[in-house]
C-alpha atoms as a PDB file:
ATOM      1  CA  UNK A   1       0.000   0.000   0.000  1.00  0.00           C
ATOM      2  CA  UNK A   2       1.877   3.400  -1.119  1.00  0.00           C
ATOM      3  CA  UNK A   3       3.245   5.244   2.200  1.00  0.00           C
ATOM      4  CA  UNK A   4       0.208   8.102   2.491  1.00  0.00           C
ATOM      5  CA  UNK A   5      -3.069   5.570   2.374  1.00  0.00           C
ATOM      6  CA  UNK A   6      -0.912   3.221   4.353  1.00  0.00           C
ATOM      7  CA  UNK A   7      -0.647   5.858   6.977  1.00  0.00           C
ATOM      8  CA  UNK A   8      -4.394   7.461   6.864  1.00  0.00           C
ATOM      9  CA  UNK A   9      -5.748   3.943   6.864  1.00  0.00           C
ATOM     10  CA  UNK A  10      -3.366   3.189   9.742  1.00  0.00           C
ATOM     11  CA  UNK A  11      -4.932   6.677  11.514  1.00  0.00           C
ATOM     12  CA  UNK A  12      -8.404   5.676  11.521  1.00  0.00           C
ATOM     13  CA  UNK A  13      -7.990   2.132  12.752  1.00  0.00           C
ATOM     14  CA  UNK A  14      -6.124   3.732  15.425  1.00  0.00           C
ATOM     15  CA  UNK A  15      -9.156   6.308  15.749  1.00  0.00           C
ATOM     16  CA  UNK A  16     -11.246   3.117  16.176  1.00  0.00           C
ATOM     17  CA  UNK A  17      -9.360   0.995  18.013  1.00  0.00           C
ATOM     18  CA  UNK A  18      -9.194   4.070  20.616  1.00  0.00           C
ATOM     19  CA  UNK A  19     -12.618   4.831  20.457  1.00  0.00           C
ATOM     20  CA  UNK A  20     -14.206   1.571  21.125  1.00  0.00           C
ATOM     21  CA  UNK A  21     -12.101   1.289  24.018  1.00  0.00           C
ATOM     22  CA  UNK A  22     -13.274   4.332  25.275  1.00  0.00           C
ATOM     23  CA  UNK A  23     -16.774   3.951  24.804  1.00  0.00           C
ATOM     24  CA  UNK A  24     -16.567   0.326  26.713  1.00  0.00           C
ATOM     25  CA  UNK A  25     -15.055   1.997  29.280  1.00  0.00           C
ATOM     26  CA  UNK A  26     -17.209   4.627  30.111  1.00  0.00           C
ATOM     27  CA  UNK A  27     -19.894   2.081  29.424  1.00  0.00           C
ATOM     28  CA  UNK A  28     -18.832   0.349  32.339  1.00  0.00           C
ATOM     29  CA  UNK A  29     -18.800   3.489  34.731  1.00  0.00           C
ATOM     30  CA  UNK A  30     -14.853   4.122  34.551  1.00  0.00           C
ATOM     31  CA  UNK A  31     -14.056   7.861  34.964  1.00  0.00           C
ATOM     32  CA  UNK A  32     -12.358   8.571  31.614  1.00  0.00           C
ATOM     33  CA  UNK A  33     -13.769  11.375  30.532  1.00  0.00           C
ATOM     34  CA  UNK A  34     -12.360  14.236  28.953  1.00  0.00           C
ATOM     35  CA  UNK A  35     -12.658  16.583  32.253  1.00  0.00           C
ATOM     36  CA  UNK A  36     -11.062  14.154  34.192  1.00  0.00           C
ATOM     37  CA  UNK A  37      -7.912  15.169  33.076  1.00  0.00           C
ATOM     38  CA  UNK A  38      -5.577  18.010  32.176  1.00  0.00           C
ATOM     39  CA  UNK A  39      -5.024  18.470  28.160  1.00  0.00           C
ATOM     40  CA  UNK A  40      -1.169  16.389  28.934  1.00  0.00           C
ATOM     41  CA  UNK A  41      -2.730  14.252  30.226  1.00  0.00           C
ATOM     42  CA  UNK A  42      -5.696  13.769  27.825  1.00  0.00           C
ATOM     43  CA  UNK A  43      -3.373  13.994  25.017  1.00  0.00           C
ATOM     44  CA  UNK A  44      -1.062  11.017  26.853  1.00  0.00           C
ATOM     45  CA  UNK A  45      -3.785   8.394  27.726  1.00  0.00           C
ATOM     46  CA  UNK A  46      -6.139   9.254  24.220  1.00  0.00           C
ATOM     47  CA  UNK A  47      -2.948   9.782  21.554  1.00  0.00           C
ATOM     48  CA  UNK A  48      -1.721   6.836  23.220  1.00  0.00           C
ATOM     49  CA  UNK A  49      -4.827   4.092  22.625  1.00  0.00           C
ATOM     50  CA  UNK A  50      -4.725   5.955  18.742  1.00  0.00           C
ATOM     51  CA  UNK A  51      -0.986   5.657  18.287  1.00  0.00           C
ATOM     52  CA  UNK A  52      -0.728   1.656  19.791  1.00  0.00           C
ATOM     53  CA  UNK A  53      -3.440   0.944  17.682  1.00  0.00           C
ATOM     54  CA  UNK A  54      -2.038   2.679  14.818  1.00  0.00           C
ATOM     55  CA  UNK A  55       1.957   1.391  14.917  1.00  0.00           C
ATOM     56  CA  UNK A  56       0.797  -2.294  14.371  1.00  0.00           C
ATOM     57  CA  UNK A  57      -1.516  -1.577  11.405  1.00  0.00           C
ATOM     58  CA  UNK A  58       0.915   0.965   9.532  1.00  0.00           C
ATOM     59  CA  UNK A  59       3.363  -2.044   9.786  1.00  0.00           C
ATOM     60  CA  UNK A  60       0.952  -4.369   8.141  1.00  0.00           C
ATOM     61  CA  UNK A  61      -0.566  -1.729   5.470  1.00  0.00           C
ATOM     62  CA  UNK A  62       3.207  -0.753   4.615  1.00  0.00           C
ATOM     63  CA  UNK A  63       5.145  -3.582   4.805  1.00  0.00           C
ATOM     64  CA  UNK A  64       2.970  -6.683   5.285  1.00  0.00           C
ATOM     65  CA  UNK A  65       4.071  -7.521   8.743  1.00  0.00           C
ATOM     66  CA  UNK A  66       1.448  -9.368  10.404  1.00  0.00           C
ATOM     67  CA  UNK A  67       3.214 -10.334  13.800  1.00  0.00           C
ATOM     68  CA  UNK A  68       2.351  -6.352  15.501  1.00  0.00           C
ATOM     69  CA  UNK A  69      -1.162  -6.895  14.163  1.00  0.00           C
ATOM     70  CA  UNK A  70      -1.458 -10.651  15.958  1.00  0.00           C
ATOM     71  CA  UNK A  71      -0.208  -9.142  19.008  1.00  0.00           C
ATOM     72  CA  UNK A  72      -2.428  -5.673  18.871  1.00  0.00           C
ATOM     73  CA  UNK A  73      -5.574  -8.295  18.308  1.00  0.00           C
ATOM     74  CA  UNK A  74      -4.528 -10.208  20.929  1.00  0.00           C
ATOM     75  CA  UNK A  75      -3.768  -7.932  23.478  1.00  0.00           C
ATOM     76  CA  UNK A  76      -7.101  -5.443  23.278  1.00  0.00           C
ATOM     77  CA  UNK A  77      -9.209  -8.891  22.898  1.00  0.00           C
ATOM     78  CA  UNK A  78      -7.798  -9.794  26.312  1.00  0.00           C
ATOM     79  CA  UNK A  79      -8.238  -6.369  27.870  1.00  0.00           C
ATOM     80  CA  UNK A  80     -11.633  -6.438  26.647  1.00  0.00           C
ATOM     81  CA  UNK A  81     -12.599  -9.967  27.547  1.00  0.00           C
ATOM     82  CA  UNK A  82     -11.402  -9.372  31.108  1.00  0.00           C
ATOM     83  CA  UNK A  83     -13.568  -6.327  31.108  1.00  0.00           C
ATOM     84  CA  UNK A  84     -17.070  -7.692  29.773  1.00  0.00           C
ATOM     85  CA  UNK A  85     -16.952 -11.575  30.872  1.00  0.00           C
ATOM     86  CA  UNK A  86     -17.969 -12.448  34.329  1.00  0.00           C
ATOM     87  CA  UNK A  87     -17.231 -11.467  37.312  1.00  0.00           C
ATOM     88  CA  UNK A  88     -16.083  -8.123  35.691  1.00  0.00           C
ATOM     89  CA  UNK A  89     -15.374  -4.763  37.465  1.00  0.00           C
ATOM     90  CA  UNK A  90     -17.124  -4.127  40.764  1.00  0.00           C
ATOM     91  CA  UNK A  91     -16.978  -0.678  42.168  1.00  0.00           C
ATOM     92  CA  UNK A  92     -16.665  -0.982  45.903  1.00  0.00           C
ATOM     93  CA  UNK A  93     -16.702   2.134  48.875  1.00  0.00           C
ATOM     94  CA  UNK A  94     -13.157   1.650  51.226  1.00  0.00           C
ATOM     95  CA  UNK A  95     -15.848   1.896  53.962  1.00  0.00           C
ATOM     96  CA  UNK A  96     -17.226  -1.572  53.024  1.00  0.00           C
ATOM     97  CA  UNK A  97     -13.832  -2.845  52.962  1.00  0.00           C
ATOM     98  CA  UNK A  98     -12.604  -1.462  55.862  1.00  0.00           C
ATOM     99  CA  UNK A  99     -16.076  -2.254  57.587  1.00  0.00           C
ATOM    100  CA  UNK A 100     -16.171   1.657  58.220  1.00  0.00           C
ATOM    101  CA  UNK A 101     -19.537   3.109  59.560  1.00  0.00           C
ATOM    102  CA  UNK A 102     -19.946   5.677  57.042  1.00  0.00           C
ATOM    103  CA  UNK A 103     -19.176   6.242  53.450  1.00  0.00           C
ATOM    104  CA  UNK A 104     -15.839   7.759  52.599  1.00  0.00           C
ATOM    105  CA  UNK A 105     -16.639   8.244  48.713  1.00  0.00           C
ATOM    106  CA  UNK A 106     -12.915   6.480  47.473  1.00  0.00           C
ATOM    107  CA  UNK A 107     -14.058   4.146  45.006  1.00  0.00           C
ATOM    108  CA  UNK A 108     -11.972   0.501  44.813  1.00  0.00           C
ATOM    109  CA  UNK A 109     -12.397  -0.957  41.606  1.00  0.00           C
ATOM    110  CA  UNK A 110     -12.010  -4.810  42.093  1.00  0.00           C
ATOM    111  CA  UNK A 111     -11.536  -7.123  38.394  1.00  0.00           C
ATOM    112  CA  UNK A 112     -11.367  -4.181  36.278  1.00  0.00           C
ATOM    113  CA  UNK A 113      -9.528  -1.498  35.275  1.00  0.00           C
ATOM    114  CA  UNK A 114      -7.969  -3.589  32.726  1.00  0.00           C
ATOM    115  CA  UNK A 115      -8.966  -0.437  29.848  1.00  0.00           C
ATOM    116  CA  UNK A 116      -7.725   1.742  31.912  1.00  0.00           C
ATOM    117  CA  UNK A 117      -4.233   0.494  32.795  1.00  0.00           C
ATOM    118  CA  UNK A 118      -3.906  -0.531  29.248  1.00  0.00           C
ATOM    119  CA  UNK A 119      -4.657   3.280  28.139  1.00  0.00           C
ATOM    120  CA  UNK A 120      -2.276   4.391  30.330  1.00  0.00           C
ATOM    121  CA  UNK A 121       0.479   2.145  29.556  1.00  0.00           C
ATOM    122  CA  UNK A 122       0.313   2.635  25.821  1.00  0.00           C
ATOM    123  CA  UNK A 123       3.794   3.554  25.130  1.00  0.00           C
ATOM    124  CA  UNK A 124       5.300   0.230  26.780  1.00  0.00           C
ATOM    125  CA  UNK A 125       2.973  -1.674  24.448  1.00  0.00           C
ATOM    126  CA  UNK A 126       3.672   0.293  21.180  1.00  0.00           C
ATOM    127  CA  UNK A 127       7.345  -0.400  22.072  1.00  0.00           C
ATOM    128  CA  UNK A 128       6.888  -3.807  22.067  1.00  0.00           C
ATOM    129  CA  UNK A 129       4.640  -4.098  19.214  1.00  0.00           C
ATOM    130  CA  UNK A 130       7.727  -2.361  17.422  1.00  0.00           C
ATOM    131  CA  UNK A 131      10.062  -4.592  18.343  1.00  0.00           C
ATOM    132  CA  UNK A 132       8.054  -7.423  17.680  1.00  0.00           C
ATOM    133  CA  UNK A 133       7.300  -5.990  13.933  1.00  0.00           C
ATOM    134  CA  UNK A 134      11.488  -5.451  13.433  1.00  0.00           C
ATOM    135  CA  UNK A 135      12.328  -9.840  14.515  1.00  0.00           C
ATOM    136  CA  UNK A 136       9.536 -10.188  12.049  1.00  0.00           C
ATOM    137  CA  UNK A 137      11.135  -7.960   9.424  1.00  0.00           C
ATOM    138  CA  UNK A 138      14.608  -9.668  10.024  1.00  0.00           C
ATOM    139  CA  UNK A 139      13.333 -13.091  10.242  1.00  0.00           C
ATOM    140  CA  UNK A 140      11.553 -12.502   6.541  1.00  0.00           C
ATOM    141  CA  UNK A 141      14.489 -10.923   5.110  1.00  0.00           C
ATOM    142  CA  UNK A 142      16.876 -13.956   6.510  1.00  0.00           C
ATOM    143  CA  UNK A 143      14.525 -16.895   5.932  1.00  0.00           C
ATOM    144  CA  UNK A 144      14.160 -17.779   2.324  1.00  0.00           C
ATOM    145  CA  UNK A 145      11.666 -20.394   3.557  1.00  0.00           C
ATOM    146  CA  UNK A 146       9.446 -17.317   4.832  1.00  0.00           C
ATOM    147  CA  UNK A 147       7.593 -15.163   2.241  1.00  0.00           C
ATOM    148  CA  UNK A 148       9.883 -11.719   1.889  1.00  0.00           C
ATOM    149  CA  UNK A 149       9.171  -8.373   2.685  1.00  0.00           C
ATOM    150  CA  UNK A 150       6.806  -6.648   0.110  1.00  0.00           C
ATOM    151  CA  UNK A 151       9.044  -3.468   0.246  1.00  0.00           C
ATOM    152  CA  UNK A 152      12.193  -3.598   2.191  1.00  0.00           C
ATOM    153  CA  UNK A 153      13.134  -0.463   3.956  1.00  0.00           C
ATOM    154  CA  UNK A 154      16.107   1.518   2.687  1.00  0.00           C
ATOM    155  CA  UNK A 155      18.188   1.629   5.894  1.00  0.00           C
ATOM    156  CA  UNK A 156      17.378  -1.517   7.253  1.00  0.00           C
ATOM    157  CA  UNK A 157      19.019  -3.754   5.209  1.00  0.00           C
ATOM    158  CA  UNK A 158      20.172  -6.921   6.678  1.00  0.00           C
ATOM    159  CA  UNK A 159      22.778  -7.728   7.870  1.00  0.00           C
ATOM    160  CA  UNK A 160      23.514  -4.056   8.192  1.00  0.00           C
ATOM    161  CA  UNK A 161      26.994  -2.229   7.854  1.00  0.00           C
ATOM    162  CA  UNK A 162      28.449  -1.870  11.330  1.00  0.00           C
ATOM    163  CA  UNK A 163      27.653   2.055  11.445  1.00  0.00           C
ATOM    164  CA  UNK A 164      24.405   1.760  10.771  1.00  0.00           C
ATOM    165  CA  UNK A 165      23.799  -1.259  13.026  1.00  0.00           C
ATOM    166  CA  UNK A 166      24.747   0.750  15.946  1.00  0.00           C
ATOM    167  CA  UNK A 167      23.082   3.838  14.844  1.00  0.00           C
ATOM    168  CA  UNK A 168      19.770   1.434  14.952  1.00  0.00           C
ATOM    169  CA  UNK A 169      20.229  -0.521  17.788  1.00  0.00           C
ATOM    170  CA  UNK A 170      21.647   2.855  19.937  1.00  0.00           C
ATOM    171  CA  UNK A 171      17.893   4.731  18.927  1.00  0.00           C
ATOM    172  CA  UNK A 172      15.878   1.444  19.650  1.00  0.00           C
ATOM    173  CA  UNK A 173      17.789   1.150  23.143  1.00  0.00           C
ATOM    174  CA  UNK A 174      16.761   5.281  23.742  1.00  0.00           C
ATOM    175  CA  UNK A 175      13.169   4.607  22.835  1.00  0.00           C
ATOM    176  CA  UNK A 176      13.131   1.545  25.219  1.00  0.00           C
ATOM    177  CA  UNK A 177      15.360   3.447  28.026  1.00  0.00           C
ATOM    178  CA  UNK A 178      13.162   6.605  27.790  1.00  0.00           C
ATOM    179  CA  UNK A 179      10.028   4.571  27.967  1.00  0.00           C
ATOM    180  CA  UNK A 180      10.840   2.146  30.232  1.00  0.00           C
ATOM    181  CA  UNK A 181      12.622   5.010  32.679  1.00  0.00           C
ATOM    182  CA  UNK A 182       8.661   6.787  32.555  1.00  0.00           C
ATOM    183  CA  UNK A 183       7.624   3.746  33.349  1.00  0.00           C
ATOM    184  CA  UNK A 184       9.120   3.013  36.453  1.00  0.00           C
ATOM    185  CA  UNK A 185       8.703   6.581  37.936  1.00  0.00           C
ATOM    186  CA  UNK A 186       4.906   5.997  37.047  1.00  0.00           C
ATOM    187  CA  UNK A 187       4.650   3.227  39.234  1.00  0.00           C
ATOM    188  CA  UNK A 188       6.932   4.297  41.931  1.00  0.00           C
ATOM    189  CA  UNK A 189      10.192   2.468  41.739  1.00  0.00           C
ATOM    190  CA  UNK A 190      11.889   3.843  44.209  1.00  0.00           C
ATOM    191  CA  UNK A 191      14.797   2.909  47.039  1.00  0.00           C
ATOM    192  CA  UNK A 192      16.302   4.132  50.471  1.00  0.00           C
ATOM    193  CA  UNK A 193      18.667   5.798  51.969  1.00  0.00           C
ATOM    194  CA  UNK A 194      17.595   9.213  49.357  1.00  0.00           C
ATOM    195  CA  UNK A 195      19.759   7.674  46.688  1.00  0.00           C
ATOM    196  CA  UNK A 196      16.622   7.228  43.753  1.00  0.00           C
ATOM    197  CA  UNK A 197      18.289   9.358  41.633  1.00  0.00           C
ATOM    198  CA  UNK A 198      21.318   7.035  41.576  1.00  0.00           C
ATOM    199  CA  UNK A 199      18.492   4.149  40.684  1.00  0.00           C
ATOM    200  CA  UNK A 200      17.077   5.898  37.997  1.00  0.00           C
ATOM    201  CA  UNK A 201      20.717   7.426  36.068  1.00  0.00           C
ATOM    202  CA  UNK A 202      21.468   3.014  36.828  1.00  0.00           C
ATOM    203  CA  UNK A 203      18.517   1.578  35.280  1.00  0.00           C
ATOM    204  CA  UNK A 204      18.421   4.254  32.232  1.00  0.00           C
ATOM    205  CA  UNK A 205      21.950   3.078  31.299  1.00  0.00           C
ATOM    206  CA  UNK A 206      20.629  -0.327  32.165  1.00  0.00           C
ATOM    207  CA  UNK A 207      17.229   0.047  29.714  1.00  0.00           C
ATOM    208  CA  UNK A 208      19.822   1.576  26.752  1.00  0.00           C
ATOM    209  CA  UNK A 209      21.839  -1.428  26.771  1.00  0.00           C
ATOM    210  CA  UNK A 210      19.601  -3.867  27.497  1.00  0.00           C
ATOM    211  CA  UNK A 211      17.790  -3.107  24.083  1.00  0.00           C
ATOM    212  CA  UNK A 212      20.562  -1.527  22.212  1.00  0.00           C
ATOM    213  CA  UNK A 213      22.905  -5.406  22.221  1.00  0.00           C
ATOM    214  CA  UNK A 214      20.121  -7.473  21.195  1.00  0.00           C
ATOM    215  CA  UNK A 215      18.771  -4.994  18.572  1.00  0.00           C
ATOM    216  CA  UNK A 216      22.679  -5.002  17.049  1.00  0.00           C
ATOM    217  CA  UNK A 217      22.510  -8.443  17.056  1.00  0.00           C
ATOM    218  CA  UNK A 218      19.595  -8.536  14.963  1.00  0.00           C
ATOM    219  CA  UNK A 219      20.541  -6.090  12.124  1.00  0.00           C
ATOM    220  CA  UNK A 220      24.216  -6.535  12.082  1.00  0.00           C
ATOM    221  CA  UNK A 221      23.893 -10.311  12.900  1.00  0.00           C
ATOM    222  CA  UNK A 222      20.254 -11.864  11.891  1.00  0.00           C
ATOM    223  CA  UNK A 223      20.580 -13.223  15.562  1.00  0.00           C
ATOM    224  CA  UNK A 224      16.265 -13.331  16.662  1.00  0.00           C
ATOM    225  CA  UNK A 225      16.375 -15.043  19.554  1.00  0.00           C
ATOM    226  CA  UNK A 226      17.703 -12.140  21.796  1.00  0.00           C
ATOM    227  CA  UNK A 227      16.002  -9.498  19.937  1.00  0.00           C
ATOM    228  CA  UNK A 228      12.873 -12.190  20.266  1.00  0.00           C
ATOM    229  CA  UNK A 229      13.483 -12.978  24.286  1.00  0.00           C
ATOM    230  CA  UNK A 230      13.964  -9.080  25.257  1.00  0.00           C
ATOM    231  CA  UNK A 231      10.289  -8.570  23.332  1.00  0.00           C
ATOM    232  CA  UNK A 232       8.976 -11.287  25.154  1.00  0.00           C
ATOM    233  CA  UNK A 233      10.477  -9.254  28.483  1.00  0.00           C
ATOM    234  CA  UNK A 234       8.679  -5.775  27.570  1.00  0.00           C
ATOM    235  CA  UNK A 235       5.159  -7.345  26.772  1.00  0.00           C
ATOM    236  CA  UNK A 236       5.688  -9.622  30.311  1.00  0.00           C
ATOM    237  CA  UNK A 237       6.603  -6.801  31.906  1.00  0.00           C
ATOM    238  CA  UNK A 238       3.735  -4.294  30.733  1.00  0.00           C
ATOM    239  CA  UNK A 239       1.306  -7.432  30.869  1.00  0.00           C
ATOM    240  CA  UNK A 240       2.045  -7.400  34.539  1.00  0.00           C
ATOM    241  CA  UNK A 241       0.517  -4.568  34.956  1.00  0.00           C
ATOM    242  CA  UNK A 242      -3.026  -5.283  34.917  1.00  0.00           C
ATOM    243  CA  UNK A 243      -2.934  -7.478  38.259  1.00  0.00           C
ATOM    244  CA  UNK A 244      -1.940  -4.719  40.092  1.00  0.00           C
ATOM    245  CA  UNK A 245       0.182  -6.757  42.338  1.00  0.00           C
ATOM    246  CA  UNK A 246       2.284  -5.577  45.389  1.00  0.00           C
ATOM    247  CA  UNK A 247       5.066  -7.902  43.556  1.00  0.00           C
ATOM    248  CA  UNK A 248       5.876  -5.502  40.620  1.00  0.00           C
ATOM    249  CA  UNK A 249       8.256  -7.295  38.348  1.00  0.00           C
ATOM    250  CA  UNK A 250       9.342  -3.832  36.585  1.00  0.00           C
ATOM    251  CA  UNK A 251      11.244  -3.125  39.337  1.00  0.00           C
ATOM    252  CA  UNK A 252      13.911  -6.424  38.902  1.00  0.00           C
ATOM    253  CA  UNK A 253      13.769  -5.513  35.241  1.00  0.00           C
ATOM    254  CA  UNK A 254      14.572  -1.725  35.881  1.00  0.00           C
ATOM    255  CA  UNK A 255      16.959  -2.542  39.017  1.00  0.00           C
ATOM    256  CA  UNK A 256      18.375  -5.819  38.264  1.00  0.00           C
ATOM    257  CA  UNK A 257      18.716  -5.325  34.135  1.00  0.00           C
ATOM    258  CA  UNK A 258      21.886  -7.339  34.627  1.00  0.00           C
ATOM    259  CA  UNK A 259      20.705 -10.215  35.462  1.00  0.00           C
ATOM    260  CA  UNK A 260      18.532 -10.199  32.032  1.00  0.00           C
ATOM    261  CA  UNK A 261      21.048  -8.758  29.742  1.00  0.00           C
ATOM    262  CA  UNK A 262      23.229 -12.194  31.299  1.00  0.00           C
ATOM    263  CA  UNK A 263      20.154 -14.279  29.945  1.00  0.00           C
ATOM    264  CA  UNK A 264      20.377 -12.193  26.176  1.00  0.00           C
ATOM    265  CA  UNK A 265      24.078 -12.314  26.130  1.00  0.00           C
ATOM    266  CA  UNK A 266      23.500 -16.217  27.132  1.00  0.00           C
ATOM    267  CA  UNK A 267      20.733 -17.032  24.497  1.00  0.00           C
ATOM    268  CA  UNK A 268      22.819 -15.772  21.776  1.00  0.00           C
ATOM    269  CA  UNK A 269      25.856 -17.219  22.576  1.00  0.00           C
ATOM    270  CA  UNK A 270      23.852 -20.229  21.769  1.00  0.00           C
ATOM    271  CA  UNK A 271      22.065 -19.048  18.498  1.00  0.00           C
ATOM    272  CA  UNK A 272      25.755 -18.077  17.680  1.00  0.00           C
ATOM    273  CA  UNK A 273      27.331 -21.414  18.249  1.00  0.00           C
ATOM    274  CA  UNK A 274      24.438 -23.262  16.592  1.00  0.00           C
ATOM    275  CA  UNK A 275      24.518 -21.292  13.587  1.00  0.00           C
ATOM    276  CA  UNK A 276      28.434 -22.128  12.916  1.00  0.00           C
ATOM    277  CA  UNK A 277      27.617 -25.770  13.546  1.00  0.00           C
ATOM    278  CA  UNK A 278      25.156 -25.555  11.015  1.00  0.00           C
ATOM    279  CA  UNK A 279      28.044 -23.845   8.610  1.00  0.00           C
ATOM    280  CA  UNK A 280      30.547 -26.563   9.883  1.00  0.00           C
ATOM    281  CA  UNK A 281      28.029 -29.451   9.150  1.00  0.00           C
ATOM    282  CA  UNK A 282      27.357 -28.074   5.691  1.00  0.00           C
ATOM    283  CA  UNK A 283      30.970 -27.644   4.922  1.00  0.00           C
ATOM    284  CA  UNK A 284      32.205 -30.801   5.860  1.00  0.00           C
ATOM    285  CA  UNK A 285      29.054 -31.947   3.949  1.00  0.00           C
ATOM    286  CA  UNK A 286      30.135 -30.528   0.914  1.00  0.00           C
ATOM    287  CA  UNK A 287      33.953 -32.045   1.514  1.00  0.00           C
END
């Protein structure tokens, strides 16, 4: 599809997506209405519904990957199931939970909210959808057993030239640092002792690399299953979110981004050392 309809058909499935969400939302008695919040705010949680419903279709109208698309289906047929299958959201006074004599008029919403965290957490999900489309878009390109890429894109030839293989993976490792780093202050990763700034300025170098290794394994390399496993990590991690649990697992991934960039490193070690025995069997093959 040429690059304008691609992106104005793109736009109003977004429109859609983000509007059907809304409408079960407010449906079910969620505060979400414009006047609930201030026009940053509006403009965060609304562009964001458009704009992770729009990413995964531009990738399939443009370039006919259909992995973003799975995973956008997917995902908002989840939220929404949760939402409008039994027992669903029940909107409950503190007072009753707290056995309280008299009303105290905060609301606890208990098996919902699933819209709601999902609107909110937009940008974690686009992110992921993104990397997910880019392993599809190698794997196509590397596979000859896989149908190719309609229409390749210029500077993403693979296996890239080394510049350009680190000028890719450094900007997918600052998307996924800058997100990831709003992420954590907007559920309150924190520590003692006054030193959070040293947390944060440690997990944003963290959330660069983390992202940046894998990603420069996949262009410069064709490596996937790093690339694959770290996108698998982001959608966990986001996917967490709707439980609401005390045990927040951002917090080892934003803290402790060590002990997953060990597992990447790990995973393609193996990839690697498959791959030449693959080459070694097929020379000595040939011999």
């Amino acid at each position: 599809m040429p690059s304008r309809r691609a992106a104005g058909f793109s736009l109003a499935i977004g429109v859609v997506h983000a509007t059907g969400l809304l409408l079960v939302a407010d449906s079910l008695g969620y505060s979400i209405g414009p006047s609930q919040y201030s026009p940053a705010g509006l403009l965060w949680r609304y562009g964001g519904l458009v704009v992770v419903g729009t990413v995964p279709v531009w990738l399939a109208a443009r370039f006919r990957l259909v992995t973003p698309v799975v995973a956008l289906t997917l995902t908002t047929a989840y939220v929404l199931g949760m939402e409008l299958t039994p027992p669903g959201p029940t909107f409950r006074d503190v007072a009753e939970l707290e056995r309280l004599a008299e009303p105290t008029g905060i609301t606890v919403v208990e098996n919902g909210l699933y819209i709601v965290r999902y609107m909110i957490n937009a940008s974690v999900w686009t992110v992921g959808f993104l990397f997910v489309g880019l392993v599809e878009y190698v794997i196509r390109h590397a596979w000859t057993r896989l149908p190719s890429v309609p229409e390749s894109i210029p500077w993403l030839s693979t296996p890239a030239p080394r510049r350009r293989a680190i000028a890719i993976a450094s900007s997918g490792g600052l998307l996924h640092a800058a997100v990831m780093v709003w992420y954590a202050s907007r559920l309150g990763v924190t520590m003692s002792g006054g030193l959070e700034w040293l947390l944060y300025l440690f997990g944003a170098v963290g959330m660069w690399i983390l992202a940046a290794i894998p990603l420069y394994f996949l262009v410069r390399h064709r490596l996937v299953a790093p690339a694959t496993l770290l996108t698998m990590f982001v959608l966990i991690d986001v996917h967490a979110a709707f439980t609401a649990s005390v045990e927040d697992p951002h917090a080892l991934y934003f803290g402790g981004w060590f002990l997953y960039l060990g597992i990447l490193l790990v995973v393609a070690g193996i990839e690697y050392g498959l791959r030449r025995l693959d080459v070694f069997r097929r020379f000595a093959s040939e011999t």
